[in-house]
PDB file of N, CA and C in Angstrom:
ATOM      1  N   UNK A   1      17.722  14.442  24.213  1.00  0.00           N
ATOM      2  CA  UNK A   1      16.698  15.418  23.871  1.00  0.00           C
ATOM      3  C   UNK A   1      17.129  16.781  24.393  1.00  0.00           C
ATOM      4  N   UNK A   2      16.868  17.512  23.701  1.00  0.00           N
ATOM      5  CA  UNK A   2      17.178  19.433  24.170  1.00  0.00           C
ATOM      6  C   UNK A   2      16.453  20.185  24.568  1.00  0.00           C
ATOM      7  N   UNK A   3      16.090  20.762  25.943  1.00  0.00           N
ATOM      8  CA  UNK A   3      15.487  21.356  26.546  1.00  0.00           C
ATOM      9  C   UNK A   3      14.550  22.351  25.444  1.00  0.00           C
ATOM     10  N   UNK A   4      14.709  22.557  24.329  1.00  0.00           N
ATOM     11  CA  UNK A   4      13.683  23.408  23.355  1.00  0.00           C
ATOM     12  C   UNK A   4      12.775  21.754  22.765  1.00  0.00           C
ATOM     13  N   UNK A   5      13.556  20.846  22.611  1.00  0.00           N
ATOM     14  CA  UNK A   5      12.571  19.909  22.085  1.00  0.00           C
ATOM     15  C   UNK A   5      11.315  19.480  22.664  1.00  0.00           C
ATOM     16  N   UNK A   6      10.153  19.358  22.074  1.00  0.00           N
ATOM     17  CA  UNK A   6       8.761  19.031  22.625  1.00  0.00           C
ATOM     18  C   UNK A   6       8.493  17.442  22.772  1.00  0.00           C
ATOM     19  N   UNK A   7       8.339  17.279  23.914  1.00  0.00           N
ATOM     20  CA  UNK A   7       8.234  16.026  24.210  1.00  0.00           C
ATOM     21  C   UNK A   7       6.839  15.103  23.397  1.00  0.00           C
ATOM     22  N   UNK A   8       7.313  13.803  23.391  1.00  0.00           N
ATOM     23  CA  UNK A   8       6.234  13.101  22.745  1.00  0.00           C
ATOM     24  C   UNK A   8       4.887  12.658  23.956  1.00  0.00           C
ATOM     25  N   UNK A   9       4.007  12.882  23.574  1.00  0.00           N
ATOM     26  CA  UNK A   9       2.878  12.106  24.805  1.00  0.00           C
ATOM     27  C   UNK A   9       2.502  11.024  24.171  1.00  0.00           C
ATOM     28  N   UNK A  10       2.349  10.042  24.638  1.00  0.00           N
ATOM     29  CA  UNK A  10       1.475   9.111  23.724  1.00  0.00           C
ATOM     30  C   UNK A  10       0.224   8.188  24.270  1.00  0.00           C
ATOM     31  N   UNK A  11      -0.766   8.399  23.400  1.00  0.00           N
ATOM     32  CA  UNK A  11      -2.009   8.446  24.381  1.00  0.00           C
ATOM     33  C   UNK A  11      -1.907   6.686  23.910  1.00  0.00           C
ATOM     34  N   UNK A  12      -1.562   6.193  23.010  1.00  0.00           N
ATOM     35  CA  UNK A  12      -2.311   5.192  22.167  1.00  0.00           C
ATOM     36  C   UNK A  12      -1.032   4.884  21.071  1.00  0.00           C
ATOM     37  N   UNK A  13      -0.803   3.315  21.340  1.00  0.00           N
ATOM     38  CA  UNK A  13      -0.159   3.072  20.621  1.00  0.00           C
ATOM     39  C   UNK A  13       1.807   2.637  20.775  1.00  0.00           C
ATOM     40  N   UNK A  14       2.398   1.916  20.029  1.00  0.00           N
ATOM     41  CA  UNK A  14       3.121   2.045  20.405  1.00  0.00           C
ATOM     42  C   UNK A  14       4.652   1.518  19.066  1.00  0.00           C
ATOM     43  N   UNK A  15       5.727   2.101  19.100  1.00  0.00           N
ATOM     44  CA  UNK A  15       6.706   1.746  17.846  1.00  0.00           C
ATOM     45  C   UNK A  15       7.657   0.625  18.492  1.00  0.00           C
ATOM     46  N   UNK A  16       7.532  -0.889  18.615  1.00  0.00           N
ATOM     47  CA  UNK A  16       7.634  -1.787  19.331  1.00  0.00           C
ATOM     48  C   UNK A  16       8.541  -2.983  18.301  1.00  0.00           C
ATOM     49  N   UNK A  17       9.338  -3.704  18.041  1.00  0.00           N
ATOM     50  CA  UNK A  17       9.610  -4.354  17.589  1.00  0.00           C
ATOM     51  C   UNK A  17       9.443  -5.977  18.212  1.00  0.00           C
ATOM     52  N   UNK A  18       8.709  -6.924  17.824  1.00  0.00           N
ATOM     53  CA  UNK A  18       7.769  -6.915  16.853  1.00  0.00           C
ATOM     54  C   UNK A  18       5.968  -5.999  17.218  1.00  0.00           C
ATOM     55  N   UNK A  19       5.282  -5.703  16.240  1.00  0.00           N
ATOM     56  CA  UNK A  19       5.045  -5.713  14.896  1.00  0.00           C
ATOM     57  C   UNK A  19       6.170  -5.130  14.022  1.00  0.00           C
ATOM     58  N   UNK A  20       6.672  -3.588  14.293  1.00  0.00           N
ATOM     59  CA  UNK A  20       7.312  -3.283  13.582  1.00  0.00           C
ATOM     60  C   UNK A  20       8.743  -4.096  13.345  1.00  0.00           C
ATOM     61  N   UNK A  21       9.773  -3.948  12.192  1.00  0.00           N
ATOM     62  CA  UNK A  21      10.245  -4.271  11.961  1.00  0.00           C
ATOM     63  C   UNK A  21      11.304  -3.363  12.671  1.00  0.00           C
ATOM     64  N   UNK A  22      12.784  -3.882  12.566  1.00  0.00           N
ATOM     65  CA  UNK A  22      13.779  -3.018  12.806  1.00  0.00           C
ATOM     66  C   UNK A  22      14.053  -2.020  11.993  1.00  0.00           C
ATOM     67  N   UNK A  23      13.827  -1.765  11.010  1.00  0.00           N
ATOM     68  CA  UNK A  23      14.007  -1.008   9.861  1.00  0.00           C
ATOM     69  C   UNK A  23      12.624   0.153   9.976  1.00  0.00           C
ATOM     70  N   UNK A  24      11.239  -0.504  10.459  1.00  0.00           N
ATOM     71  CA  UNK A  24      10.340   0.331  10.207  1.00  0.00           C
ATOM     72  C   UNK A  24      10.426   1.359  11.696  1.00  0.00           C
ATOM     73  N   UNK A  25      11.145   0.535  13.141  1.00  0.00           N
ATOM     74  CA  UNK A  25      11.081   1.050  14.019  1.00  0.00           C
ATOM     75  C   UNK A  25      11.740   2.264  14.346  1.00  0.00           C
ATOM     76  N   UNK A  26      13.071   2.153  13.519  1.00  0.00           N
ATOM     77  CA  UNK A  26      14.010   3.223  13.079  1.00  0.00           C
ATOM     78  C   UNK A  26      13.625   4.375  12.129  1.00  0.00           C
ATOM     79  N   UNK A  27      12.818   3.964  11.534  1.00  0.00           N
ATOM     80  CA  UNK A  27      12.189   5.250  10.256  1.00  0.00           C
ATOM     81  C   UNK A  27      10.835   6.021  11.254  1.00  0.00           C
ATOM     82  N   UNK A  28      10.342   5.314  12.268  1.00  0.00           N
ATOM     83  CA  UNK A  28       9.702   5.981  12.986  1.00  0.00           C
ATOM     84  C   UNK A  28      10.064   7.060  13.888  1.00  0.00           C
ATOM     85  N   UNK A  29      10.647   6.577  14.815  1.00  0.00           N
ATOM     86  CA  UNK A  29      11.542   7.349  15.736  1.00  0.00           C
ATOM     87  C   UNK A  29      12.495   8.625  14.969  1.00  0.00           C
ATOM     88  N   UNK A  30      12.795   7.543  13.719  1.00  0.00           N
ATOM     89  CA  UNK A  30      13.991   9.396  13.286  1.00  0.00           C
ATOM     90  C   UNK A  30      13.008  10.576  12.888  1.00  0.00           C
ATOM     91  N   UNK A  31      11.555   9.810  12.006  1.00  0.00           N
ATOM     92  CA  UNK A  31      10.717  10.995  12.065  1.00  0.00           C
ATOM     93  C   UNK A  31       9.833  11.538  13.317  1.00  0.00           C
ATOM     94  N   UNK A  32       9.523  10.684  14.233  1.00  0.00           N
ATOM     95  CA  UNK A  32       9.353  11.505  15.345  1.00  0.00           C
ATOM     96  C   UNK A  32      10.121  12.366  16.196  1.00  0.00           C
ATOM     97  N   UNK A  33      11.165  12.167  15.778  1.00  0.00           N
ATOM     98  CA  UNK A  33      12.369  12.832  16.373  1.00  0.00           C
ATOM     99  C   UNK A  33      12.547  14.804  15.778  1.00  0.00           C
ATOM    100  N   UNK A  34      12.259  14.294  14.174  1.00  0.00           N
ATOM    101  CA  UNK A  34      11.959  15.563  13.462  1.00  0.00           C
ATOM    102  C   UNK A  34      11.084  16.258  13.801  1.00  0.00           C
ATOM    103  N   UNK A  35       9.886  15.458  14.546  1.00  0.00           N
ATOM    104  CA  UNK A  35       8.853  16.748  15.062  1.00  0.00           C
ATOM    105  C   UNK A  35       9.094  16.899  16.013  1.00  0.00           C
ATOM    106  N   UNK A  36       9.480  16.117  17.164  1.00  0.00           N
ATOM    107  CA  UNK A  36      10.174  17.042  17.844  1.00  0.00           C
ATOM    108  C   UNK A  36      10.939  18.157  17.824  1.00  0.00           C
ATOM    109  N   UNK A  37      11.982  18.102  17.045  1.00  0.00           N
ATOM    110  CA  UNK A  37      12.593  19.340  16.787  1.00  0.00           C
ATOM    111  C   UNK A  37      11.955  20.737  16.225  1.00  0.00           C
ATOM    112  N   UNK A  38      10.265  20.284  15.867  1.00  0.00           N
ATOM    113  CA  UNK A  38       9.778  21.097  15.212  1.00  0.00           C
ATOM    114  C   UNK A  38       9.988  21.153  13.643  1.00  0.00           C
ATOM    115  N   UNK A  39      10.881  20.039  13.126  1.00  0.00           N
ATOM    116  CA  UNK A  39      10.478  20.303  12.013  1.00  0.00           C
ATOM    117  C   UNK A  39       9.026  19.814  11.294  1.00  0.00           C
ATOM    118  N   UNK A  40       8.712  20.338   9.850  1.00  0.00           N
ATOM    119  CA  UNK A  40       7.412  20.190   9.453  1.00  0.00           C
ATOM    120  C   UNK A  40       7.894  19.813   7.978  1.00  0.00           C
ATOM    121  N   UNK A  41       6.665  18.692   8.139  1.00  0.00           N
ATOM    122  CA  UNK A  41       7.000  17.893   6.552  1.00  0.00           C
ATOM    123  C   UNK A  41       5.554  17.463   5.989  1.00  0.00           C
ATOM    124  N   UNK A  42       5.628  17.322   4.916  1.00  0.00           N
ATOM    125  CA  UNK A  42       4.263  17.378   3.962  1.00  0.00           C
ATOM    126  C   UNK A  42       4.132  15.730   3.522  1.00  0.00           C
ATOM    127  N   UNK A  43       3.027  15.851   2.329  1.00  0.00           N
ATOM    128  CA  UNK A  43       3.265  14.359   1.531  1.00  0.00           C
ATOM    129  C   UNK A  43       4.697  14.429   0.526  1.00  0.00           C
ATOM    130  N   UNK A  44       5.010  12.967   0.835  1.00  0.00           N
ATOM    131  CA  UNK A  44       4.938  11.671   0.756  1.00  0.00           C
ATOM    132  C   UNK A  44       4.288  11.399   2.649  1.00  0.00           C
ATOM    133  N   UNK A  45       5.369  11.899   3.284  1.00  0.00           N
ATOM    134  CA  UNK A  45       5.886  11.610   4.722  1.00  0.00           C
ATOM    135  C   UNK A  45       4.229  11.668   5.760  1.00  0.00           C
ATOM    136  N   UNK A  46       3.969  12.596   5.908  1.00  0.00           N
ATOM    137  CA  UNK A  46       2.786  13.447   6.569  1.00  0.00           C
ATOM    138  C   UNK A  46       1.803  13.999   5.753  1.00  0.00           C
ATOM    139  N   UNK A  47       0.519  13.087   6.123  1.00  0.00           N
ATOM    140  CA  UNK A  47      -0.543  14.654   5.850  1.00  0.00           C
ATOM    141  C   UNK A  47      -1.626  14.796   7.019  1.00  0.00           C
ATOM    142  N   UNK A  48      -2.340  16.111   6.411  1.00  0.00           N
ATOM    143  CA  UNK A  48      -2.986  16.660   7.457  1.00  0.00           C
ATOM    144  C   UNK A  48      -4.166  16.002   7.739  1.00  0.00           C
ATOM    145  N   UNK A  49      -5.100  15.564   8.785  1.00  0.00           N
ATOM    146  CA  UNK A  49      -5.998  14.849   8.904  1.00  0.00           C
ATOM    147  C   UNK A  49      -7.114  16.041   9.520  1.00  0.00           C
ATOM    148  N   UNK A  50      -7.286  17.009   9.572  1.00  0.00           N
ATOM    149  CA  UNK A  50      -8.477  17.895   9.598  1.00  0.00           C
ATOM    150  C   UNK A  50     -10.055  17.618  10.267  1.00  0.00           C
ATOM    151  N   UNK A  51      -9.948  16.084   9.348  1.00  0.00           N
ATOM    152  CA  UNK A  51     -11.273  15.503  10.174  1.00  0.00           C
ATOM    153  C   UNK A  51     -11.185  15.156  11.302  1.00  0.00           C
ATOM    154  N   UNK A  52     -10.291  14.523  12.284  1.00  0.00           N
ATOM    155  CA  UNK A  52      -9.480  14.416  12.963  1.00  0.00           C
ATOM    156  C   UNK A  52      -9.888  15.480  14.448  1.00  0.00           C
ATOM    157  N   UNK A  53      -8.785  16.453  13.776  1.00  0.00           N
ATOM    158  CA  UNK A  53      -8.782  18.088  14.644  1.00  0.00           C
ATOM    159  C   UNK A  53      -7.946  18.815  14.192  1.00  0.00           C
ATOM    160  N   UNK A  54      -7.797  19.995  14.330  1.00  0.00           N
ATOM    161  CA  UNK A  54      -6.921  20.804  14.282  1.00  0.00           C
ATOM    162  C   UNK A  54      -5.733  20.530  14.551  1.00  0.00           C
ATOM    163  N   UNK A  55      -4.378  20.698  13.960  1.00  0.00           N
ATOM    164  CA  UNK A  55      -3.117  20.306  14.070  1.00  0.00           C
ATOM    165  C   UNK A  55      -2.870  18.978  14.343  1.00  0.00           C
ATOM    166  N   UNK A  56      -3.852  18.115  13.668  1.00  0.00           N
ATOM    167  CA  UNK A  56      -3.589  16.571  13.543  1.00  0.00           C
ATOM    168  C   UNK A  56      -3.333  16.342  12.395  1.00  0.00           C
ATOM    169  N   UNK A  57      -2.439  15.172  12.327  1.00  0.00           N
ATOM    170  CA  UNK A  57      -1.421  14.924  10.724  1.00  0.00           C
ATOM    171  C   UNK A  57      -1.247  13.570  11.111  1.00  0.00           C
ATOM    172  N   UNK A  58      -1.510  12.564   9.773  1.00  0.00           N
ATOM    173  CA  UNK A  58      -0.810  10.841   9.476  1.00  0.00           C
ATOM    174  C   UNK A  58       0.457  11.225   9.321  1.00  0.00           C
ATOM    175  N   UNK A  59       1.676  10.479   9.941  1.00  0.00           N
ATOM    176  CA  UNK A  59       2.601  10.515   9.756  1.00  0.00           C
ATOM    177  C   UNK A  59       2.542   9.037   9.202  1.00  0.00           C
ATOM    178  N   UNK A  60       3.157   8.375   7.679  1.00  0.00           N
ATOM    179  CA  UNK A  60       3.230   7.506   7.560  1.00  0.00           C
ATOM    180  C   UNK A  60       5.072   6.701   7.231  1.00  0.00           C
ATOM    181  N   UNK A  61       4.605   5.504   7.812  1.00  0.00           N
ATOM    182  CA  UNK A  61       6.029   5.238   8.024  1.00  0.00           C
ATOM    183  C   UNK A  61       5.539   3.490   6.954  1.00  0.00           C
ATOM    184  N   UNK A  62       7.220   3.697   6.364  1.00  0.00           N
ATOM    185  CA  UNK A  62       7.079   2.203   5.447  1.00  0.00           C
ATOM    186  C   UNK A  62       8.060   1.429   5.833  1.00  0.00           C
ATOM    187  N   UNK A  63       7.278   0.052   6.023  1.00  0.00           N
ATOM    188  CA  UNK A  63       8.172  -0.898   6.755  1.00  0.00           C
ATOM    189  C   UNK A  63       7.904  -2.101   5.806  1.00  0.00           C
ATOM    190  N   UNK A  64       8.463  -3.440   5.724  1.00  0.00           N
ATOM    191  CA  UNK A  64       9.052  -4.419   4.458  1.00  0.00           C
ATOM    192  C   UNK A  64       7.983  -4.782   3.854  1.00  0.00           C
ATOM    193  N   UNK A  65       6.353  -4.519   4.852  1.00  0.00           N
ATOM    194  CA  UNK A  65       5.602  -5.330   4.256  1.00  0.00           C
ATOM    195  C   UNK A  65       4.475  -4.931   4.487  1.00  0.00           C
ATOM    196  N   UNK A  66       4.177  -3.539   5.630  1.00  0.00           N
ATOM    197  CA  UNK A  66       2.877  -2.650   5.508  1.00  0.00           C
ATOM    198  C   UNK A  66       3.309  -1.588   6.131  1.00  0.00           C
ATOM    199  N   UNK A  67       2.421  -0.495   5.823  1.00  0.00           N
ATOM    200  CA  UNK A  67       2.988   0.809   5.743  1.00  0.00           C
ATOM    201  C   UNK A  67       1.830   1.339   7.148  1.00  0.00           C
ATOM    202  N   UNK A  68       3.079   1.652   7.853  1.00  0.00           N
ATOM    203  CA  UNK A  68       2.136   2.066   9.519  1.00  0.00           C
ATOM    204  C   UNK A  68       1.747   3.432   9.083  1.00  0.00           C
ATOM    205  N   UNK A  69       0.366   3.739  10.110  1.00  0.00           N
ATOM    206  CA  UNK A  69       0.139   5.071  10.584  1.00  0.00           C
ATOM    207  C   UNK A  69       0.767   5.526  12.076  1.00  0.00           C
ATOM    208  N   UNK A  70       0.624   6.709  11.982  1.00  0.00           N
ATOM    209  CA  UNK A  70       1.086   7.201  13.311  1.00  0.00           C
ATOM    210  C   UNK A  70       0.407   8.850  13.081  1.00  0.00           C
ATOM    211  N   UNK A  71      -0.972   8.657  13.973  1.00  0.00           N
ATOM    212  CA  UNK A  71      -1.570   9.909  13.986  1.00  0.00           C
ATOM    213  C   UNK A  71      -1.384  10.859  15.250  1.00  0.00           C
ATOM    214  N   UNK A  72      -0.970  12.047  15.082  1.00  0.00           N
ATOM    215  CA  UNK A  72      -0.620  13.093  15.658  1.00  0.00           C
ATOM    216  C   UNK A  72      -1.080  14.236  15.882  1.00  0.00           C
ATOM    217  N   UNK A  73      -0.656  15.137  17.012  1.00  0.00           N
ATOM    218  CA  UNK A  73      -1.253  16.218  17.006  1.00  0.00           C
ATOM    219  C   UNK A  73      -0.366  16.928  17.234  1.00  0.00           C
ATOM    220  N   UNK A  74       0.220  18.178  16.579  1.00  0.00           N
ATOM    221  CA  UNK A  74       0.929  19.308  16.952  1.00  0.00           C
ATOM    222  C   UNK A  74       0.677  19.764  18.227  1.00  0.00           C
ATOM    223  N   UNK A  75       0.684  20.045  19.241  1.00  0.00           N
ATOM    224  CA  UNK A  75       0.650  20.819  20.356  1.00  0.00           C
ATOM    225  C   UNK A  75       1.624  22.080  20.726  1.00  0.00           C
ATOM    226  N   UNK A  76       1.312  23.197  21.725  1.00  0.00           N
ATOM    227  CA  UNK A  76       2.952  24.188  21.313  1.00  0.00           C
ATOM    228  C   UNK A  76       3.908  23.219  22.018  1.00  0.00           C
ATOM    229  N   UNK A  77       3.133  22.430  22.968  1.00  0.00           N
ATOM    230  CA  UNK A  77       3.980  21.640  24.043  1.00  0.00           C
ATOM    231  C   UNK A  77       4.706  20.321  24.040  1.00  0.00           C
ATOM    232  N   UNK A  78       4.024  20.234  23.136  1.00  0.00           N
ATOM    233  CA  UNK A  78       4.478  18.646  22.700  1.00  0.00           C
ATOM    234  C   UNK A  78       3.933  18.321  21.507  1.00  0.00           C
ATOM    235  N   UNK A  79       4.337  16.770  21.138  1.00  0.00           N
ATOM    236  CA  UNK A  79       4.049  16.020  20.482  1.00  0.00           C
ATOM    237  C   UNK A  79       3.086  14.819  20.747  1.00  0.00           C
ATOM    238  N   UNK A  80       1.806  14.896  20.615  1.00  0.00           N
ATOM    239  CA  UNK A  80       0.447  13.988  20.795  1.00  0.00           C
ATOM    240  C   UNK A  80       0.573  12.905  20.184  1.00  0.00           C
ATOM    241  N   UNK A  81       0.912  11.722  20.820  1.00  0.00           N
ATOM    242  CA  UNK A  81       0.674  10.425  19.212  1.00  0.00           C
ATOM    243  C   UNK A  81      -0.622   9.863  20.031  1.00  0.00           C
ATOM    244  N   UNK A  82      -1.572   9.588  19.502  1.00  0.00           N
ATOM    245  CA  UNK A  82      -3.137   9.318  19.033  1.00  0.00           C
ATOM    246  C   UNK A  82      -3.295   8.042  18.548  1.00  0.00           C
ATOM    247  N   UNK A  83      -2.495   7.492  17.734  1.00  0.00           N
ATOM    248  CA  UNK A  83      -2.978   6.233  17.463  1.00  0.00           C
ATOM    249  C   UNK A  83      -1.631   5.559  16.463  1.00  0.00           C
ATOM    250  N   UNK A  84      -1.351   4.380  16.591  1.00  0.00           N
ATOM    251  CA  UNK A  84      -0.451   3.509  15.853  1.00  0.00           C
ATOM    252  C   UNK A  84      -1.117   2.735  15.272  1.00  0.00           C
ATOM    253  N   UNK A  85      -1.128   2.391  13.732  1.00  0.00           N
ATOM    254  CA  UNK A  85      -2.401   1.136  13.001  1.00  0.00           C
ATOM    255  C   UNK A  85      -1.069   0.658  11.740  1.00  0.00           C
ATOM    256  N   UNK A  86      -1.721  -0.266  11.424  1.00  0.00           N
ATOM    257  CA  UNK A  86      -1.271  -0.250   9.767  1.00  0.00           C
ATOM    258  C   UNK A  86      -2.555  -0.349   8.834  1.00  0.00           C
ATOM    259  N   UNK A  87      -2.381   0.536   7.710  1.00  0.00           N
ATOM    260  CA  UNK A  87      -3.557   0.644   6.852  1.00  0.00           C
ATOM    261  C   UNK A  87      -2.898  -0.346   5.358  1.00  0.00           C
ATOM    262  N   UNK A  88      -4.124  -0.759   5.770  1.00  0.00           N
ATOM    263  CA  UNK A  88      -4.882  -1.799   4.232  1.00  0.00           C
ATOM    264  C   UNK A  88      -5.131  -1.091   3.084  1.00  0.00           C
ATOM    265  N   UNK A  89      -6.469   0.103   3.714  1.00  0.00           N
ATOM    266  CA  UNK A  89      -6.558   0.515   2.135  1.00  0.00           C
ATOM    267  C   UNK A  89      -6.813   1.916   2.362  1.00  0.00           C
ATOM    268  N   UNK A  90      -6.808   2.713   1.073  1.00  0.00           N
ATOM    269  CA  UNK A  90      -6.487   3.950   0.743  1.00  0.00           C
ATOM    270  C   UNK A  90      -7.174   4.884   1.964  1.00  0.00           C
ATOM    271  N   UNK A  91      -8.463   4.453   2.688  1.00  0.00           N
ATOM    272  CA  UNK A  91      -8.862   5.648   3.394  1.00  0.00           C
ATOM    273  C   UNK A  91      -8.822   4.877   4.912  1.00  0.00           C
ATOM    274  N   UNK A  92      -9.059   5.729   5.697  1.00  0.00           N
ATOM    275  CA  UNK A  92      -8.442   5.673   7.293  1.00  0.00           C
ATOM    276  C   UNK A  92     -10.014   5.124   7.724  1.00  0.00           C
ATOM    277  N   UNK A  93     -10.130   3.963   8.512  1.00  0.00           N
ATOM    278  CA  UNK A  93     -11.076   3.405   9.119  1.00  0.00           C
ATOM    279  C   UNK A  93     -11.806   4.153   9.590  1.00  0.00           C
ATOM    280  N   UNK A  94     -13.235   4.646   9.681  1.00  0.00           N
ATOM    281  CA  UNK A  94     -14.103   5.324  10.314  1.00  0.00           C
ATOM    282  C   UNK A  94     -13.559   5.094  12.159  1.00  0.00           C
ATOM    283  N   UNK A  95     -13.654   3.781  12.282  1.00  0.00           N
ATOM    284  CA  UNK A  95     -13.241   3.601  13.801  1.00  0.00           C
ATOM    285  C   UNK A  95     -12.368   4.515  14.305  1.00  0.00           C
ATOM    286  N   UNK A  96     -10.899   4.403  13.456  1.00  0.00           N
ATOM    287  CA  UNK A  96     -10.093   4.612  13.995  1.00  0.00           C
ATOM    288  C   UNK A  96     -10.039   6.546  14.093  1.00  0.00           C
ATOM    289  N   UNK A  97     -10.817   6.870  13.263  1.00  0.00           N
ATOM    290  CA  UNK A  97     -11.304   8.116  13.131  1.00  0.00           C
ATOM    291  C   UNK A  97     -11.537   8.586  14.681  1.00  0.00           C
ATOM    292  N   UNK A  98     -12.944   7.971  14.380  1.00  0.00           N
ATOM    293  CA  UNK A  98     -14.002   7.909  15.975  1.00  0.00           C
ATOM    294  C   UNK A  98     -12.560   7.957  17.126  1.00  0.00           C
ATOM    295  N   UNK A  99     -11.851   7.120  17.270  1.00  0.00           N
ATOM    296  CA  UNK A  99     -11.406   6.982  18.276  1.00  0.00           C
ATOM    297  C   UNK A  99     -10.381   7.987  18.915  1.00  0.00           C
ATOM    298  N   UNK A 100      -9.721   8.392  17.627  1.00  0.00           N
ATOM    299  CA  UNK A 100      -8.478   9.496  17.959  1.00  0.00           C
ATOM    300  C   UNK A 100      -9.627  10.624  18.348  1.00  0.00           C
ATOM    301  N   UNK A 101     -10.431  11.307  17.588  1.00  0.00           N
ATOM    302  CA  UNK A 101     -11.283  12.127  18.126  1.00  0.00           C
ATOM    303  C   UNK A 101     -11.680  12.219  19.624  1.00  0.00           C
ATOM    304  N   UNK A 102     -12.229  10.812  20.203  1.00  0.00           N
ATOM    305  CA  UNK A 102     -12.203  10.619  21.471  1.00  0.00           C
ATOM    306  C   UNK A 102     -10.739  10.920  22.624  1.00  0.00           C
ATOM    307  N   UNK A 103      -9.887   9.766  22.367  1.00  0.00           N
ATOM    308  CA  UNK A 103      -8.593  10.422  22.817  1.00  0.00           C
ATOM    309  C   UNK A 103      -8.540  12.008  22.900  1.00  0.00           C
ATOM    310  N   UNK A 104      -8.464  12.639  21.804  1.00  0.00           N
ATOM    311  CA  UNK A 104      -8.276  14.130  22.196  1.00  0.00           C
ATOM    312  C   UNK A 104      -8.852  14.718  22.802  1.00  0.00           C
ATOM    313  N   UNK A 105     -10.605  14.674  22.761  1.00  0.00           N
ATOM    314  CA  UNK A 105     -11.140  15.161  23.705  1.00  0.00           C
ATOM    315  C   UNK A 105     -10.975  14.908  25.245  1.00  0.00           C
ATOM    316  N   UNK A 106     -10.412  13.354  25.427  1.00  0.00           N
ATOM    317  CA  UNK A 106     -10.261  12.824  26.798  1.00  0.00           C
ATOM    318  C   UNK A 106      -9.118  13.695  27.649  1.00  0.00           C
ATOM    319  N   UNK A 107      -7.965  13.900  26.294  1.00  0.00           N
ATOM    320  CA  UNK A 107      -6.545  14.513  26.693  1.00  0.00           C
ATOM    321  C   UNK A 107      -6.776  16.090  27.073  1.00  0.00           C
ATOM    322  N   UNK A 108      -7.655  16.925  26.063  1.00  0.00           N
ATOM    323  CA  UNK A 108      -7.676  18.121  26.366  1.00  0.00           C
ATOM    324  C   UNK A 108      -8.994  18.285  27.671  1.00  0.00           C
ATOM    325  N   UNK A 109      -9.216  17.461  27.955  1.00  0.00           N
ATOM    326  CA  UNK A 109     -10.421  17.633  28.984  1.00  0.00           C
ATOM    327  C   UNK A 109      -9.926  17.317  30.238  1.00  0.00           C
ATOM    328  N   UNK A 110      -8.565  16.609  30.188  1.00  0.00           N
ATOM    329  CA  UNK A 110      -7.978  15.965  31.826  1.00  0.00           C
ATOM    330  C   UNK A 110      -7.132  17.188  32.475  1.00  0.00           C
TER     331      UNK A 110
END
């Protein structure tokens, strides 16, 4: 890692083989790796989750047989990961909503 790169925090969650696959664990990390560096990527890859908070984004990652989330928060300082799931269906669990919301408030309040 390079002293300009923003470190990952991670409140919740984790890119672990097993569940993930070797293949899905690797497509994670190289894109977390990209935000680290600061780069910024849209759909297919990332979108913005708004309901969420401010500078929170699904990063979605596809692995052989379900397609993980990995919700985030831009920070100037880092990189926030919020929550690891795999989604079923088209919209993001109210829960899991509720919960990253919580996390952040817990994180920006400590």
């Amino acid at each position: 890692m390079s002293p300009a790169d923003r470190p990952l925090v991670w409140l919740a969650g984790r890119v672990l083989s097993p569940p993930f696959t070797m293949q899905g664990r690797r497509e994670a990390g190289f894109q977390l790796r990209r935000l680290q560096r600061g780069d910024r990527f849209g759909l297919p890859a990332s979108r913005p989750m708004p309901v969420i908070g401010r500078r929170c984004h699904e990063l979605r990652i596809v692995d052989e047989v379900v397609t993980w989330r990995v919700i985030y928060r831009t920070d100037p300082d880092a990189i926030v990961i919020v929550e690891v799931f795999f989604k079923k269906s088209p919209a993001t669990p109210r829960s899991v909503l509720e919960t990253c919301r919580r996390r952040l408030r817990e994180y920006d309040d400590a």
